[in-house]
N, C-alpha and C. Protein backbone atom coordinates (compact mmCIF):
# COMPACT_ATOMS: atom_id res chain seq x y z
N UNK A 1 20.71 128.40 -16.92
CA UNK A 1 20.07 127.64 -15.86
C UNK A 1 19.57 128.62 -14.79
N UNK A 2 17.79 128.72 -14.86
CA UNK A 2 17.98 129.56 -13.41
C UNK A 2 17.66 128.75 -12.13
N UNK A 3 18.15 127.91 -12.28
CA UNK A 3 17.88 127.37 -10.71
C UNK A 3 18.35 128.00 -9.71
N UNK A 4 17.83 128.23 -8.56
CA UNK A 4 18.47 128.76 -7.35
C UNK A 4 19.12 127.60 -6.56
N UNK A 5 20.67 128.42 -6.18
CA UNK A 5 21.47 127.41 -5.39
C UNK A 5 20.67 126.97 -4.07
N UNK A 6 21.29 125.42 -3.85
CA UNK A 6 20.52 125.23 -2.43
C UNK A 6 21.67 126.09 -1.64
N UNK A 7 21.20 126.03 -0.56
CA UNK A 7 22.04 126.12 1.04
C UNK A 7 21.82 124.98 1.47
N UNK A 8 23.43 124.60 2.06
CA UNK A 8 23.34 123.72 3.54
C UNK A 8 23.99 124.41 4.42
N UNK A 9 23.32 124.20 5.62
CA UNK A 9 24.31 124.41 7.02
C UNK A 9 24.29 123.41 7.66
N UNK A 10 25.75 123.34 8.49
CA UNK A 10 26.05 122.82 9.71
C UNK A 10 24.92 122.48 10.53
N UNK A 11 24.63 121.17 11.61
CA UNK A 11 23.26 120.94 11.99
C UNK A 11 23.35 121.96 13.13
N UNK A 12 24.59 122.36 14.22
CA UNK A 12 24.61 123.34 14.58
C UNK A 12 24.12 124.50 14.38
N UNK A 13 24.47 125.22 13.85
CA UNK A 13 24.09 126.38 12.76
C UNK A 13 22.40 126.54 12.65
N UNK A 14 21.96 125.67 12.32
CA UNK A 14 20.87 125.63 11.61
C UNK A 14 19.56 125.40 12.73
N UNK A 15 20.65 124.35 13.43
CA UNK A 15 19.23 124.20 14.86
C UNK A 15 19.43 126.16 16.04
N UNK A 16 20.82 126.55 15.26
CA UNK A 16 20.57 128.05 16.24
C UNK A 16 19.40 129.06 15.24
N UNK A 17 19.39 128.81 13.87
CA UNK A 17 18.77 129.59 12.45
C UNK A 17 17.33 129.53 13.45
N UNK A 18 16.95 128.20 13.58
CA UNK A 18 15.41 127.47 13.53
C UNK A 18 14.96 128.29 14.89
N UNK A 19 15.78 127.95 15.84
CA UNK A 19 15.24 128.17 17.41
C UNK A 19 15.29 129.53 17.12
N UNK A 20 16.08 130.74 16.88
CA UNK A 20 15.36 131.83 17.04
C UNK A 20 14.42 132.18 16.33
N UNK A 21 14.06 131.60 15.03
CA UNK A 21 13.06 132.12 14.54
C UNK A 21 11.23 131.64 15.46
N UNK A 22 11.82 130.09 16.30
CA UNK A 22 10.43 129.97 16.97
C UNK A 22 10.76 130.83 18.15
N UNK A 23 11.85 131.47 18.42
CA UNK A 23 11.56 132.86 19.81
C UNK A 23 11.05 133.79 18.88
N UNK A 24 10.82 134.11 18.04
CA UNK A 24 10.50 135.82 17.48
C UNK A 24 9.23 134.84 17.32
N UNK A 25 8.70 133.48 16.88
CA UNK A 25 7.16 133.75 16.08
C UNK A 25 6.16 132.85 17.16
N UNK A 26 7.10 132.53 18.57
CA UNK A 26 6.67 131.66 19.42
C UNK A 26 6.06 130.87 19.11
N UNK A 27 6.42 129.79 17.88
CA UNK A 27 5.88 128.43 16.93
C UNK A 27 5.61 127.36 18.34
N UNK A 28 5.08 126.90 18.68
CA UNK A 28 4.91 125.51 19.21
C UNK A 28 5.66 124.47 18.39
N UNK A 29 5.63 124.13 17.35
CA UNK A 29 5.90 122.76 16.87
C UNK A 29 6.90 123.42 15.17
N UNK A 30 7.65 123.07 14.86
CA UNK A 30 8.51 123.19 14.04
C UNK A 30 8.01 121.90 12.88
N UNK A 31 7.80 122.34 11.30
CA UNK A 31 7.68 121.18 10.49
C UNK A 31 8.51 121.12 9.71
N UNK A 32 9.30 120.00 9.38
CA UNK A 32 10.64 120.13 8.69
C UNK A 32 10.46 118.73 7.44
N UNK A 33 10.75 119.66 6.46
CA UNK A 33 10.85 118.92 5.49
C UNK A 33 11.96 118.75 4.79
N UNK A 34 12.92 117.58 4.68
CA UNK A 34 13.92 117.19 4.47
C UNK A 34 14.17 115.90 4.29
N UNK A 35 15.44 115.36 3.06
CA UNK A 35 15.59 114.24 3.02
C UNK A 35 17.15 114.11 3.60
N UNK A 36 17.31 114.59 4.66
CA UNK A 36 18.09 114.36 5.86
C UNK A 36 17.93 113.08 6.44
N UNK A 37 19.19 112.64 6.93
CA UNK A 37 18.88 111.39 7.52
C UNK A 37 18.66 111.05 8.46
N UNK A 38 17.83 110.40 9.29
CA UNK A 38 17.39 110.49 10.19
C UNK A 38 18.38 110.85 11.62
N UNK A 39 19.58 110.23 11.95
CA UNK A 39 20.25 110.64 12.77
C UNK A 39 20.79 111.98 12.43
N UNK A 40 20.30 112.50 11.27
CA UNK A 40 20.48 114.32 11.52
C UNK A 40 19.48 114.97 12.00
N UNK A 41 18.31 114.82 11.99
CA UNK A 41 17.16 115.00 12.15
C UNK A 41 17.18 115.01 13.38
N UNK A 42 17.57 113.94 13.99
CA UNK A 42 17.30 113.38 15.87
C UNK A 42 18.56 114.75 16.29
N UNK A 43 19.63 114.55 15.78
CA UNK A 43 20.13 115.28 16.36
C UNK A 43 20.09 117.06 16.43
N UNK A 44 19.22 117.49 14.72
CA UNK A 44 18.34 118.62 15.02
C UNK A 44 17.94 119.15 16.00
N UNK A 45 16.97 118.02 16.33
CA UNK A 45 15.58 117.79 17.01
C UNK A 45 16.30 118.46 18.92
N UNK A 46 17.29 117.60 18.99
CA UNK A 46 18.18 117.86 20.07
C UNK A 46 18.31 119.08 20.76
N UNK A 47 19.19 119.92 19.25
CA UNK A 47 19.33 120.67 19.70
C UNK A 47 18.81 121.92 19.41
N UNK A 48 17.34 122.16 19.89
CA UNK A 48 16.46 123.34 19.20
C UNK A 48 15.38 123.43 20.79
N UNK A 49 16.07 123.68 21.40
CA UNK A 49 15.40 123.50 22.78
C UNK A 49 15.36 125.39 23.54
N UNK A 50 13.81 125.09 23.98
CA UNK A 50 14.15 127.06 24.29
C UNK A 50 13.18 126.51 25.79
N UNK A 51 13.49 127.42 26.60
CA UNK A 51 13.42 127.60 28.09
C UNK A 51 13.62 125.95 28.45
N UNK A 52 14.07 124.78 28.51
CA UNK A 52 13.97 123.78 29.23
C UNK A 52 13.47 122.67 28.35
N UNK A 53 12.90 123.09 27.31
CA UNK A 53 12.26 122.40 26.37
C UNK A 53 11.90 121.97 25.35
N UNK A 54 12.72 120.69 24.72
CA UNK A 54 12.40 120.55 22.93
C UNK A 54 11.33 120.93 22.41
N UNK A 55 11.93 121.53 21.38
CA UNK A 55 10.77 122.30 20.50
C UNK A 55 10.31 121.03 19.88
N UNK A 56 8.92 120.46 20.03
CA UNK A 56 8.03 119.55 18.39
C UNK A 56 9.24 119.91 17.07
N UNK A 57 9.34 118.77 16.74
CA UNK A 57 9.73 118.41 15.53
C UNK A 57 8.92 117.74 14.49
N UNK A 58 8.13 117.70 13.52
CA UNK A 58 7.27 116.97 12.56
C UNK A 58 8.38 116.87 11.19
N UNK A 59 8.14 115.37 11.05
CA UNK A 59 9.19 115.20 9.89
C UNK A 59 7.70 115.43 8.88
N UNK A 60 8.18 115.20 7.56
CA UNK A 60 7.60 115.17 6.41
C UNK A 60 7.26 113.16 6.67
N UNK A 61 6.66 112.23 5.90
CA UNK A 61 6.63 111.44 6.30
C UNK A 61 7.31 110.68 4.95
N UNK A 62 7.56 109.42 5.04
CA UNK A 62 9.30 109.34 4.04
C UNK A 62 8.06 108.94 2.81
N UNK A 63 9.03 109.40 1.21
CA UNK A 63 8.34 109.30 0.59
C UNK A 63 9.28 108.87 -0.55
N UNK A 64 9.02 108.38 -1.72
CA UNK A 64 9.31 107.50 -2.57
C UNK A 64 9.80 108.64 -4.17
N UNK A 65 10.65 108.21 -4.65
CA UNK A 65 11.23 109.01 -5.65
C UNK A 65 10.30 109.30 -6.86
N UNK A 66 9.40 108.74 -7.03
CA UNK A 66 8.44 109.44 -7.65
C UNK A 66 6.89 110.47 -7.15
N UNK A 67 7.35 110.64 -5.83
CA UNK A 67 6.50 111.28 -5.18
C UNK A 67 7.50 112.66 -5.51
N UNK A 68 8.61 112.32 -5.39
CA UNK A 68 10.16 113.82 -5.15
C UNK A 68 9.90 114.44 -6.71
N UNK A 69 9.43 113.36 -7.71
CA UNK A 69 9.39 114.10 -8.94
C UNK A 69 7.42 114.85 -9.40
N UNK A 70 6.62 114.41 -8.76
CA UNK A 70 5.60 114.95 -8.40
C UNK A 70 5.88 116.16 -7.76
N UNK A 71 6.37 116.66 -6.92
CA UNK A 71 6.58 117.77 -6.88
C UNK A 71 7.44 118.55 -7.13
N UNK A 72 8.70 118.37 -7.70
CA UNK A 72 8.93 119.11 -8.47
C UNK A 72 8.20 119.47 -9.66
N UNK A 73 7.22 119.09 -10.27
CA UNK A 73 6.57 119.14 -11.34
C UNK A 73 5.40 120.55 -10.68
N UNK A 74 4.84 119.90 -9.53
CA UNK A 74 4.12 121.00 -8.86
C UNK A 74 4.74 122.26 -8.68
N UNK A 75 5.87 122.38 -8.54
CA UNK A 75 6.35 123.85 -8.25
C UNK A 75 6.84 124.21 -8.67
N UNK A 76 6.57 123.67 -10.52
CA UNK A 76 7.27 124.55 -11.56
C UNK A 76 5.58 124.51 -12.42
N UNK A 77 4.58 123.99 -11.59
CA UNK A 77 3.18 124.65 -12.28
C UNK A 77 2.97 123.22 -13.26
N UNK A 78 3.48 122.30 -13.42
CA UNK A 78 3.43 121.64 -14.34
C UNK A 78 2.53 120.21 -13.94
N UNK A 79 2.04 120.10 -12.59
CA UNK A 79 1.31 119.66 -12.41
C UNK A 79 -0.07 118.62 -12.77
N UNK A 80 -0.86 119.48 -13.79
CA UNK A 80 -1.71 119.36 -14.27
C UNK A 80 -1.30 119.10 -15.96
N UNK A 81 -0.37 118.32 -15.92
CA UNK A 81 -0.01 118.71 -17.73
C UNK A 81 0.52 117.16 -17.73
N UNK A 82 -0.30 116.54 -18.49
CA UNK A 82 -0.42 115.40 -18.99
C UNK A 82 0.63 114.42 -19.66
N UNK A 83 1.25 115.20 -20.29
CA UNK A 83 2.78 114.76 -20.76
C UNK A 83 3.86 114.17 -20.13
């Protein structure tokens, strides 16, 4: 199997991962794609705040389990293959 393991982190953790990377690339708006649930998300969203101010959060917009298998198909190239 070569799948690569996921990672999870802590929403802690992860809202400190996110916010420094928009101090090093000074992002305006953060796009997050995840099937997180929404009160993880809000509470993300919370806590990713730099000088005084929530960083933009853009969810992905919710999508349906055969949209989740559409792309996996896309990003193993398989896309275009009829079968």
């Amino acid at each position: 199997n070569a799948k690569k393991e996921s990672c999870f982190f802590p929403i802690p953790q992860a809202a400190k991962c996110i916010l420094q990377n928009v101090e090093k690339t000074n992002a305006p708006v953060i796009y997050l794609s995840t099937d997180a649930a929404e009160s993880e998300t809000n509470l993300l969203q919370s806590l990713i705040v730099l000088d005084g101010n929530v960083v933009p959060l853009v969810k992905r917009p919710s999508h349906t389990s055969v949209e989740k298998w559409d792309a996996l198909l896309y990003r193993n190239h398989l896309g275009s293959d009829d079968q």
